[in-house]
C-alpha atoms as a PDB file:
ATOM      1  CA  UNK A   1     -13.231-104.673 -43.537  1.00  0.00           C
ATOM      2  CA  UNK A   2     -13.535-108.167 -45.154  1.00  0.00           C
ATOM      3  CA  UNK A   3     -16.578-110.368 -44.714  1.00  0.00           C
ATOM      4  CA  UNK A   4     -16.820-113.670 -45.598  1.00  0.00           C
ATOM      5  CA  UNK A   5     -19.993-114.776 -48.186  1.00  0.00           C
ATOM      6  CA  UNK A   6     -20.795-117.453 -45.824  1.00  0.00           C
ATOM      7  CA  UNK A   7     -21.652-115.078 -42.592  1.00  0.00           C
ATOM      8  CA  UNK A   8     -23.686-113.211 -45.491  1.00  0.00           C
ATOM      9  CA  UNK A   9     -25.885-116.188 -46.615  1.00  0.00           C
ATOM     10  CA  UNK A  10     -26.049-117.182 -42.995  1.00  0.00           C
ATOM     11  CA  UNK A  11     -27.271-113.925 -42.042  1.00  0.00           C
ATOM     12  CA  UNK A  12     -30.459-113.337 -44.449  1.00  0.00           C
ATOM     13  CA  UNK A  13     -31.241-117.134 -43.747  1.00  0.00           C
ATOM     14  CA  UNK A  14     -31.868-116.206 -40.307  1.00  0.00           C
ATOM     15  CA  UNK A  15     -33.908-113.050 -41.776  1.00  0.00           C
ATOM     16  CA  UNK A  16     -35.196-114.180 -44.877  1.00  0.00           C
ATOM     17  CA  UNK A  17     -38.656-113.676 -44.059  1.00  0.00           C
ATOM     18  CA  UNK A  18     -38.148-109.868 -43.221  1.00  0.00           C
ATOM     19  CA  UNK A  19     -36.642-109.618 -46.763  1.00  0.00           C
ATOM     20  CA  UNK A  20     -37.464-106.656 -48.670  1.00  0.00           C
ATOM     21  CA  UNK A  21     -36.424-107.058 -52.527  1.00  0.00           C
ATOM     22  CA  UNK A  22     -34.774-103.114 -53.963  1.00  0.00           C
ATOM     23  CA  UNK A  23     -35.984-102.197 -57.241  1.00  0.00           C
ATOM     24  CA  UNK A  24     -32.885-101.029 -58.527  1.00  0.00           C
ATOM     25  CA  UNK A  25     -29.477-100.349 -57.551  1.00  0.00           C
ATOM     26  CA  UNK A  26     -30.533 -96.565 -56.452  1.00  0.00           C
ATOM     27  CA  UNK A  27     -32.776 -97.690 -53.669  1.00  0.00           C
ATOM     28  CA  UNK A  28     -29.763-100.100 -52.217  1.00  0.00           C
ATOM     29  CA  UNK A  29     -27.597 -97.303 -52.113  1.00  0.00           C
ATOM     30  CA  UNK A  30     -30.039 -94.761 -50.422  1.00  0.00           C
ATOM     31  CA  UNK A  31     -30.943 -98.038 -48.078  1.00  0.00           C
ATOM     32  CA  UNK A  32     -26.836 -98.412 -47.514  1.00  0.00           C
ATOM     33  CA  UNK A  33     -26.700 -94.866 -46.590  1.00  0.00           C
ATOM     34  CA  UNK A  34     -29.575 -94.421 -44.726  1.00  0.00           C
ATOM     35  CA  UNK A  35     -28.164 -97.257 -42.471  1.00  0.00           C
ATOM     36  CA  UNK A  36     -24.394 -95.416 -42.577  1.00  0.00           C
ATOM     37  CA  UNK A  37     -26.179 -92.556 -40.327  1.00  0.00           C
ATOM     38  CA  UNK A  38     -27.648 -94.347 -38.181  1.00  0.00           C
ATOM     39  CA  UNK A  39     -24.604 -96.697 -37.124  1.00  0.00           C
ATOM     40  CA  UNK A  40     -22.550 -93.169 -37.223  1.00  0.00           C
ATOM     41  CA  UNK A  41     -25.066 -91.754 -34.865  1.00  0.00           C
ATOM     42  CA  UNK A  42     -25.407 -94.672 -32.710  1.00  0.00           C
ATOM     43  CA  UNK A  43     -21.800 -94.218 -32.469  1.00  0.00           C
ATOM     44  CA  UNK A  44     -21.518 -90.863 -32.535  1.00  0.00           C
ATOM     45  CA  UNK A  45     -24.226 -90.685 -29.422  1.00  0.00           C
ATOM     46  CA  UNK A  46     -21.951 -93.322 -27.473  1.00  0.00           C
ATOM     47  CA  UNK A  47     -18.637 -91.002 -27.669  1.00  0.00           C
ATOM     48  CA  UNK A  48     -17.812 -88.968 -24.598  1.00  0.00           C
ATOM     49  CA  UNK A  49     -16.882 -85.532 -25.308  1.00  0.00           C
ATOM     50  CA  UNK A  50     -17.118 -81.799 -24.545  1.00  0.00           C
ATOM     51  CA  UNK A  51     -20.699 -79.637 -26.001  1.00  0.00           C
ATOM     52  CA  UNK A  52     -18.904 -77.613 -28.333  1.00  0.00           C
ATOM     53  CA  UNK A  53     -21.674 -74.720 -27.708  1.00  0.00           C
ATOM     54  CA  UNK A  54     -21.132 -74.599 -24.096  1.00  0.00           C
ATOM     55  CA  UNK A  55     -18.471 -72.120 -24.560  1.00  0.00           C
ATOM     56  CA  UNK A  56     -19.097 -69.472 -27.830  1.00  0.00           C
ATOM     57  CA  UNK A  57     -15.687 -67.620 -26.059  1.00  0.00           C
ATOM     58  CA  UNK A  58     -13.717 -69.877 -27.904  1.00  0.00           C
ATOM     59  CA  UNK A  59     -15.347 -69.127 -31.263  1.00  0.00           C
ATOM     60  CA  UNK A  60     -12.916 -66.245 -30.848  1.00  0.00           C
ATOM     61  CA  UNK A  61      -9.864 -68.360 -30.413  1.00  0.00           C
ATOM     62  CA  UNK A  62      -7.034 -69.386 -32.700  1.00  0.00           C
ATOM     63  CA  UNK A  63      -4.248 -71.612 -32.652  1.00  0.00           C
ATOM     64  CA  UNK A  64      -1.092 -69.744 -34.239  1.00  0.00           C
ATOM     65  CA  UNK A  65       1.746 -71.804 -35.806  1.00  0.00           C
ATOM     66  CA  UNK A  66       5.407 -70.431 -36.325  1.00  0.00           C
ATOM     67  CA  UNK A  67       7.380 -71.701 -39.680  1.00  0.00           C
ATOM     68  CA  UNK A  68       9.889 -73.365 -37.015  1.00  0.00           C
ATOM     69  CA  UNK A  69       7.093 -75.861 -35.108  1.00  0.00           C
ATOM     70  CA  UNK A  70       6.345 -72.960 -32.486  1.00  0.00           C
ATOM     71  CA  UNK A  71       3.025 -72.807 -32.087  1.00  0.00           C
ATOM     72  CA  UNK A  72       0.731 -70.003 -29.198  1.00  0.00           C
ATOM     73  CA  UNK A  73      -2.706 -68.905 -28.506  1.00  0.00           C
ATOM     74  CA  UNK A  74      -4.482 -65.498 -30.430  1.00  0.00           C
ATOM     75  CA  UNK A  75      -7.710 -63.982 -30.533  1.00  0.00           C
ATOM     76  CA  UNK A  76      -9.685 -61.909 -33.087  1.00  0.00           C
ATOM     77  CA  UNK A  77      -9.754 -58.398 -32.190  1.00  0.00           C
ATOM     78  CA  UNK A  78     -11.757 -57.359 -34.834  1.00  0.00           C
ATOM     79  CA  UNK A  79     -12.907 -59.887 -37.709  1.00  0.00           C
ATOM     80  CA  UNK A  80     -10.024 -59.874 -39.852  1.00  0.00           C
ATOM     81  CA  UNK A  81      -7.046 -59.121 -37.145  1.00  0.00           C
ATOM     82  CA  UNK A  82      -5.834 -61.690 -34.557  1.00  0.00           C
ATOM     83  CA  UNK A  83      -4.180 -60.826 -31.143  1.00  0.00           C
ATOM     84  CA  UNK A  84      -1.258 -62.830 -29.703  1.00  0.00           C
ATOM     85  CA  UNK A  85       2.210 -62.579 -27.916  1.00  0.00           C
ATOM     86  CA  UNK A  86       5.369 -60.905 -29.864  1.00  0.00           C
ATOM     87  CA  UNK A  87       7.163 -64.163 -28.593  1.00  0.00           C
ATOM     88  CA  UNK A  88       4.697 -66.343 -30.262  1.00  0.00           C
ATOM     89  CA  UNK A  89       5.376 -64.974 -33.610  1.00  0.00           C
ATOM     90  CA  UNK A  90       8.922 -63.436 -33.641  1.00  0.00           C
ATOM     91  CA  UNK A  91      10.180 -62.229 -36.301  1.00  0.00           C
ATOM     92  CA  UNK A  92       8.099 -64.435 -39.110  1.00  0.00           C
ATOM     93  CA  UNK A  93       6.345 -62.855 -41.396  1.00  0.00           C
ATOM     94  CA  UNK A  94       3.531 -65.450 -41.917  1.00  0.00           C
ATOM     95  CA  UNK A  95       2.084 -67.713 -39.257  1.00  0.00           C
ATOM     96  CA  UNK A  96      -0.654 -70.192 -40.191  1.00  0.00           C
ATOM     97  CA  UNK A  97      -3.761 -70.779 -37.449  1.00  0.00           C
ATOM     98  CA  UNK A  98      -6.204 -73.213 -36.866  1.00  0.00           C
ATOM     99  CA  UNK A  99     -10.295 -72.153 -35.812  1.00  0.00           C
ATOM    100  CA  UNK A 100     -12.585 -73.658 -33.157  1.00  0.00           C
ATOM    101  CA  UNK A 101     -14.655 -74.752 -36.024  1.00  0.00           C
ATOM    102  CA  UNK A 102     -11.275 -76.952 -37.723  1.00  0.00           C
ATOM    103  CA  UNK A 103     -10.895 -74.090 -40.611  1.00  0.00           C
ATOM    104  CA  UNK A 104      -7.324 -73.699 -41.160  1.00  0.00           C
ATOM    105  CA  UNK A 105      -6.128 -70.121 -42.243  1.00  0.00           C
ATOM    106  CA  UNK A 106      -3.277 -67.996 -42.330  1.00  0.00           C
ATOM    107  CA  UNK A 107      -2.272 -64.746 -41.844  1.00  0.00           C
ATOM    108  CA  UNK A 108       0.189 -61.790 -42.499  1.00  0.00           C
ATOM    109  CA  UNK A 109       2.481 -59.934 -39.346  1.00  0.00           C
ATOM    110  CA  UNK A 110       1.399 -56.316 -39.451  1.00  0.00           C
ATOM    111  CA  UNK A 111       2.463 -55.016 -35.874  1.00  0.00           C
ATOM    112  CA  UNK A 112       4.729 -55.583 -32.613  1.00  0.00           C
ATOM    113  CA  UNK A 113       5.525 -54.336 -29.708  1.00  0.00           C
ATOM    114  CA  UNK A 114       8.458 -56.005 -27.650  1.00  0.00           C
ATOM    115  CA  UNK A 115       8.377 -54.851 -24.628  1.00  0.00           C
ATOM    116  CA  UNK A 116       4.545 -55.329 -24.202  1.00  0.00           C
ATOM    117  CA  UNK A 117       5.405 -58.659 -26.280  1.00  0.00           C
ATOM    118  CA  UNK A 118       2.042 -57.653 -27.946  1.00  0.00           C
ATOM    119  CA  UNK A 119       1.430 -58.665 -32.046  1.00  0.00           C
ATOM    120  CA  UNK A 120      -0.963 -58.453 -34.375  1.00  0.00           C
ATOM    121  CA  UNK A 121      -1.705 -60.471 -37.617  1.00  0.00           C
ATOM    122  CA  UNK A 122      -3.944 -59.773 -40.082  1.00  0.00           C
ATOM    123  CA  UNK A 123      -5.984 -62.817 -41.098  1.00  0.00           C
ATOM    124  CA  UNK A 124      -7.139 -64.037 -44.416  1.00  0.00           C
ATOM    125  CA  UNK A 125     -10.592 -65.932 -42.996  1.00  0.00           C
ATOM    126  CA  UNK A 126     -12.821 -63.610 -40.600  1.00  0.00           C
ATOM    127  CA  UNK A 127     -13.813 -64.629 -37.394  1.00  0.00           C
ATOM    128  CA  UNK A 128     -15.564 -63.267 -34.180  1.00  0.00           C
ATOM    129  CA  UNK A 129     -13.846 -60.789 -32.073  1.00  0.00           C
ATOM    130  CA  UNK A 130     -13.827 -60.680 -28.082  1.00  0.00           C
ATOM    131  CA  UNK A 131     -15.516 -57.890 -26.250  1.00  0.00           C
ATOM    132  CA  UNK A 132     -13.307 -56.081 -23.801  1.00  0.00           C
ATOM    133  CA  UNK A 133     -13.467 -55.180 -19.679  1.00  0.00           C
ATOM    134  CA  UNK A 134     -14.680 -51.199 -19.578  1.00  0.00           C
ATOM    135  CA  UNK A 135     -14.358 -50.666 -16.264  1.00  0.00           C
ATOM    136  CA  UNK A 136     -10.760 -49.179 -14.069  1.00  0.00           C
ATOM    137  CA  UNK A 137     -11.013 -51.529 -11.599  1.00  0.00           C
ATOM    138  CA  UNK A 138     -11.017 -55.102 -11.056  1.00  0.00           C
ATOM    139  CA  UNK A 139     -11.897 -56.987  -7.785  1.00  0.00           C
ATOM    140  CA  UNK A 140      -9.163 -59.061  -6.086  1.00  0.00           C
ATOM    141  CA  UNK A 141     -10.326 -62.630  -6.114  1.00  0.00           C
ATOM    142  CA  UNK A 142     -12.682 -62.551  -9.100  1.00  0.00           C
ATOM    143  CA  UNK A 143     -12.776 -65.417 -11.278  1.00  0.00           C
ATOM    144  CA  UNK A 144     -11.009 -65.594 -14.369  1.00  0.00           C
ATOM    145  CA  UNK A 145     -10.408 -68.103 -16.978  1.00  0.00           C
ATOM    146  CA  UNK A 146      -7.921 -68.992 -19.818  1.00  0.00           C
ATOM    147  CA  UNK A 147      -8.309 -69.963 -22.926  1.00  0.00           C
ATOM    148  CA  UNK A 148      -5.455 -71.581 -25.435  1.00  0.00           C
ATOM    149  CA  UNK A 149      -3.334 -74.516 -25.595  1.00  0.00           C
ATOM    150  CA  UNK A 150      -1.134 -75.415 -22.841  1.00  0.00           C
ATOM    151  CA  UNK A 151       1.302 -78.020 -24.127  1.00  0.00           C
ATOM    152  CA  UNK A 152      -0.567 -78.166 -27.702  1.00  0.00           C
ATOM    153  CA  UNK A 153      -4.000 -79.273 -25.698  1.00  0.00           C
ATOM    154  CA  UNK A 154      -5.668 -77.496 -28.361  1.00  0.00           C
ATOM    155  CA  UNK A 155      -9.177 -74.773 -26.769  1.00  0.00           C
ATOM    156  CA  UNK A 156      -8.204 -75.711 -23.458  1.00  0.00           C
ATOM    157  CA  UNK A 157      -9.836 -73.442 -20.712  1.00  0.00           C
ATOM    158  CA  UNK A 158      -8.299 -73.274 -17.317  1.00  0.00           C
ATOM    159  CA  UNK A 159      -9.309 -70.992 -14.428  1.00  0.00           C
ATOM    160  CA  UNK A 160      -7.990 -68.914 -11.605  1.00  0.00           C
ATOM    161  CA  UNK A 161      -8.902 -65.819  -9.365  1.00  0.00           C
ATOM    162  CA  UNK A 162      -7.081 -62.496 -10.030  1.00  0.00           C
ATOM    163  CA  UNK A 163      -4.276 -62.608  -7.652  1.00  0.00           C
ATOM    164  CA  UNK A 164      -3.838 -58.693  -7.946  1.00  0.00           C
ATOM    165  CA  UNK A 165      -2.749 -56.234 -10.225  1.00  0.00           C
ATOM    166  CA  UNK A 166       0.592 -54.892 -10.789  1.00  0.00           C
ATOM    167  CA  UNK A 167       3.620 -53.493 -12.848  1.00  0.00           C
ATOM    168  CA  UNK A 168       6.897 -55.791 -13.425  1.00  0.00           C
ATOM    169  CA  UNK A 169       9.730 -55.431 -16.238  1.00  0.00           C
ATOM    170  CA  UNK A 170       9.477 -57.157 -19.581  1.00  0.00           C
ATOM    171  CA  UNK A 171      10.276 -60.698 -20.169  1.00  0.00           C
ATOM    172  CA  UNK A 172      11.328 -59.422 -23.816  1.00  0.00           C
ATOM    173  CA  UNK A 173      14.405 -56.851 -22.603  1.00  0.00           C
ATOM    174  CA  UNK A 174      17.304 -57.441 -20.667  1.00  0.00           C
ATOM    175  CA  UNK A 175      16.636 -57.788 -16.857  1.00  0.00           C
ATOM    176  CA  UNK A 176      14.781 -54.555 -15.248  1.00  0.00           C
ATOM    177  CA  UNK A 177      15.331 -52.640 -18.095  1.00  0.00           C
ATOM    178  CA  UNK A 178      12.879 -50.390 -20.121  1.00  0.00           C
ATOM    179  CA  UNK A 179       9.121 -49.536 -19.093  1.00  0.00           C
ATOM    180  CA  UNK A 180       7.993 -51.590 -16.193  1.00  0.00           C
ATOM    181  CA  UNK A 181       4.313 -53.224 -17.760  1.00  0.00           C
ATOM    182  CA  UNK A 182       0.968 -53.784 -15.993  1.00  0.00           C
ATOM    183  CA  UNK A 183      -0.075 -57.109 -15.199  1.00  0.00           C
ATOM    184  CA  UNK A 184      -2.521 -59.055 -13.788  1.00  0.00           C
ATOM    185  CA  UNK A 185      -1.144 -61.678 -11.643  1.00  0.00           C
ATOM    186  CA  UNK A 186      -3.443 -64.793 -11.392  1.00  0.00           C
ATOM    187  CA  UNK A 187      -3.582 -68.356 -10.513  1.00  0.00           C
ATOM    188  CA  UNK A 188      -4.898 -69.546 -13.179  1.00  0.00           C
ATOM    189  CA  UNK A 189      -2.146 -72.168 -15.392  1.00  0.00           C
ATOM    190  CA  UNK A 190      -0.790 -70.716 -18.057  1.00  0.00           C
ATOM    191  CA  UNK A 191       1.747 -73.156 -19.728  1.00  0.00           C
ATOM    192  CA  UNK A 192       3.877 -73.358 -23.109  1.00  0.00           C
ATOM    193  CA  UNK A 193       0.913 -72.978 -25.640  1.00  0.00           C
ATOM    194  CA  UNK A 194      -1.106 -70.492 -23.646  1.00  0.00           C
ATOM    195  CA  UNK A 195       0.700 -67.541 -24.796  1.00  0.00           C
ATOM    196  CA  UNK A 196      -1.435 -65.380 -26.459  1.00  0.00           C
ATOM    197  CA  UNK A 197      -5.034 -66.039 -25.595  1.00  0.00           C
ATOM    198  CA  UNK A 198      -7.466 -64.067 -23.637  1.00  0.00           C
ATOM    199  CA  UNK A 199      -7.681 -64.154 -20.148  1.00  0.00           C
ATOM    200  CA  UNK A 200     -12.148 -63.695 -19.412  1.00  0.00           C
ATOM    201  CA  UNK A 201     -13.754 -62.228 -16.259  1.00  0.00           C
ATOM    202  CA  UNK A 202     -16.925 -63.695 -17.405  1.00  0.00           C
ATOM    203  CA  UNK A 203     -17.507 -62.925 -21.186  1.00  0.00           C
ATOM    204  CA  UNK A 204     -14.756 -59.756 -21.334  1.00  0.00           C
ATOM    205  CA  UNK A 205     -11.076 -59.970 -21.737  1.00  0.00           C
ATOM    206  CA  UNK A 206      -9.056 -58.465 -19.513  1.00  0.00           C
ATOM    207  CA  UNK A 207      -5.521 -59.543 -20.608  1.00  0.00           C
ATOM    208  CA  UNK A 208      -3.158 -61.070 -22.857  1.00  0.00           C
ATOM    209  CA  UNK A 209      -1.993 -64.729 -21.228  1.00  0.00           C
ATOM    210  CA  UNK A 210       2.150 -64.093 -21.598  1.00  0.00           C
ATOM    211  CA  UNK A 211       3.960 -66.324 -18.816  1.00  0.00           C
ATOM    212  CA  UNK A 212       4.340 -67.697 -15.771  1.00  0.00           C
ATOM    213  CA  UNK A 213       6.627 -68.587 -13.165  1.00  0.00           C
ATOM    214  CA  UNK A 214       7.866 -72.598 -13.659  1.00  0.00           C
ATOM    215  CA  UNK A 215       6.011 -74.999 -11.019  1.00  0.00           C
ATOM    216  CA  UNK A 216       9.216 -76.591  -9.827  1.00  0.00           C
ATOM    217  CA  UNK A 217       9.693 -72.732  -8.840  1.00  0.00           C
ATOM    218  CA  UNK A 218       6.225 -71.823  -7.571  1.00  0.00           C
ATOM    219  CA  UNK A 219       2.933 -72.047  -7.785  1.00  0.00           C
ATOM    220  CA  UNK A 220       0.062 -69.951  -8.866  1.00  0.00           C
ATOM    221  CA  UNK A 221       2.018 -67.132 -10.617  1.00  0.00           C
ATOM    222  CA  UNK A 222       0.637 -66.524 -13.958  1.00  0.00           C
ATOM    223  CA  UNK A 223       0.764 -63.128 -15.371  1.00  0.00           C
ATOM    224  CA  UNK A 224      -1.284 -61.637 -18.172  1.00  0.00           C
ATOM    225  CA  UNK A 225      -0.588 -57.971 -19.977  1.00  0.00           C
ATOM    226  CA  UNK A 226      -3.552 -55.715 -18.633  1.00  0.00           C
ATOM    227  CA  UNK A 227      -6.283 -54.959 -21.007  1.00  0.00           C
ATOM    228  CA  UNK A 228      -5.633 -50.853 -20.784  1.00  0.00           C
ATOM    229  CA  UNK A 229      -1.874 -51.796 -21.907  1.00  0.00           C
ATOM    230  CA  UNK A 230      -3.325 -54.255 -24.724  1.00  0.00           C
ATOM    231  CA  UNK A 231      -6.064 -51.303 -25.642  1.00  0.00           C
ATOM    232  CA  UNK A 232      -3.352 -48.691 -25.625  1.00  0.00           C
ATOM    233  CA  UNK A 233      -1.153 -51.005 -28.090  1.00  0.00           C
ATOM    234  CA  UNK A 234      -4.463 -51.421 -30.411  1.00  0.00           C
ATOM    235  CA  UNK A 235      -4.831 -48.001 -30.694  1.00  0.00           C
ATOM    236  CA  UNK A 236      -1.449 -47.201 -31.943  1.00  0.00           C
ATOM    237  CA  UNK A 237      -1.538 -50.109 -34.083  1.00  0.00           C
ATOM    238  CA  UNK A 238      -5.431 -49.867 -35.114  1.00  0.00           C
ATOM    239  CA  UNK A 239      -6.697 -46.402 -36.892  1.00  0.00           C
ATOM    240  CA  UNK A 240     -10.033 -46.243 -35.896  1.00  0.00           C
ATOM    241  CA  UNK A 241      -9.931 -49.275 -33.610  1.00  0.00           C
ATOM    242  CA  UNK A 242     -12.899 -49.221 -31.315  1.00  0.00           C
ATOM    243  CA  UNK A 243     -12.989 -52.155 -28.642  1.00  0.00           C
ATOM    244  CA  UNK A 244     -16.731 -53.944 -29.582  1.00  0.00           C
ATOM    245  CA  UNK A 245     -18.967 -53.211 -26.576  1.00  0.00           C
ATOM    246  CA  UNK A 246     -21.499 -55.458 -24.746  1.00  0.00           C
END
């Protein structure tokens, strides 16, 4: 930003007589950057946004990135091991993810499952993992909501009721073959982007956001791999794993 000397001079003409001399070249700097915070929280106060601590679910969140310009939704299981969709990752290695908090990390492939379309990496920067639904039964019509990034919105939440529960082939294997898997059906969006993430009754997961049926098809069919499938799978994958407990 240029100024011109004239708009200067004009300026502490009109003020001279609030002048305050600096004794050095120190005390202009501290003055310069004392006023820096307050224009950036004038500013900063004037911006219309989200309250990034409404939410401490998404402290649990991750973006994951494929080598190709893929990109899903995870979720730390435990602190150093992330959650997400077999589809989101493939067959890379490596994926790179991005925090809540803007720290960008990456982290190493360890396990699959295909037909479950269930992965897990393990992650170089620990986070905060996501407490799981206990119970064998979940009401029809409870609220649920999901977190990810639907068309690269990044910590996007959206929310639905639980439609019902309920076993359909895998979207991995050739049509109505293999293991049916258990699903709960909701009508909550999940788009391109959302594969991945948690779906929360309240503050517990109960599923793995996977797909959904297109809108130009239908509406309000969203399906997410049921939490005693994605337990099952962290067991197998997990010595020791013990889902953290409210």
């Amino acid at each position: 930003m240029a100024v011109a000397l004239s708009q200067i001079i004009e300026d502490y003409l009109r003020h001279q007589a609030d002048a305050t001399p600096f004794t050095d070249e120190l005390a202009l700097r501290r003055q310069i950057l004392a006023d820096t915070n307050v224009a950036l929280a004038r500013a900063e106060s004037d911006r219309f946004t989200y309250a990034e601590a409404s939410d401490p679910r998404l402290d649990s969140v991750v973006a994951v990135y494929r080598g190709d310009g893929g990109m899903g939704s995870g979720f730390y299981v435990t602190s150093d091991v992330v959650l997400t969709n077999w589809h989101v990752v493939k067959d890379f290695r490596f994926v790179e993810m991005k925090r809540f908090d803007e720290i960008e990390t990456f982290g190493r492939v360890m396990a699959k499952d295909v037909r479950l379309d269930l992965a897990l990496v393990e992650v170089q920067d620990r986070g905060k993992p996501v407490r799981f639904y206990g119970k064998n039964r979940i009401d029809l019509g409870a609220t649920v909501e999901a977190l990810g990034h639907p068309h690269r919105r990044l910590f996007s939440v959206t929310r639905g009721v639980v439609s019902t529960v309920r076993e359909e082939y895998s979207i991995n294997l050739p049509e109505r073959s293999g293991k049916k898997v258990l699903y709960i059906q909701t009508d909550a969006s999940i788009n391109p982007g959302n594969s991945g993430g948690p779906l929360f009754l309240g503050d517990e997961v109960v599923g793995v956001n996977t797909w959904g049926i297109s809108a130009d098809v239908s509406q309000g069919l969203s399906f997410s791999v049921h939490y005693s499938e994605v337990l099952g799978f962290l067991r197998r994958n997990l010595p020791g794993f013990v889902a953290r407990a409210n």
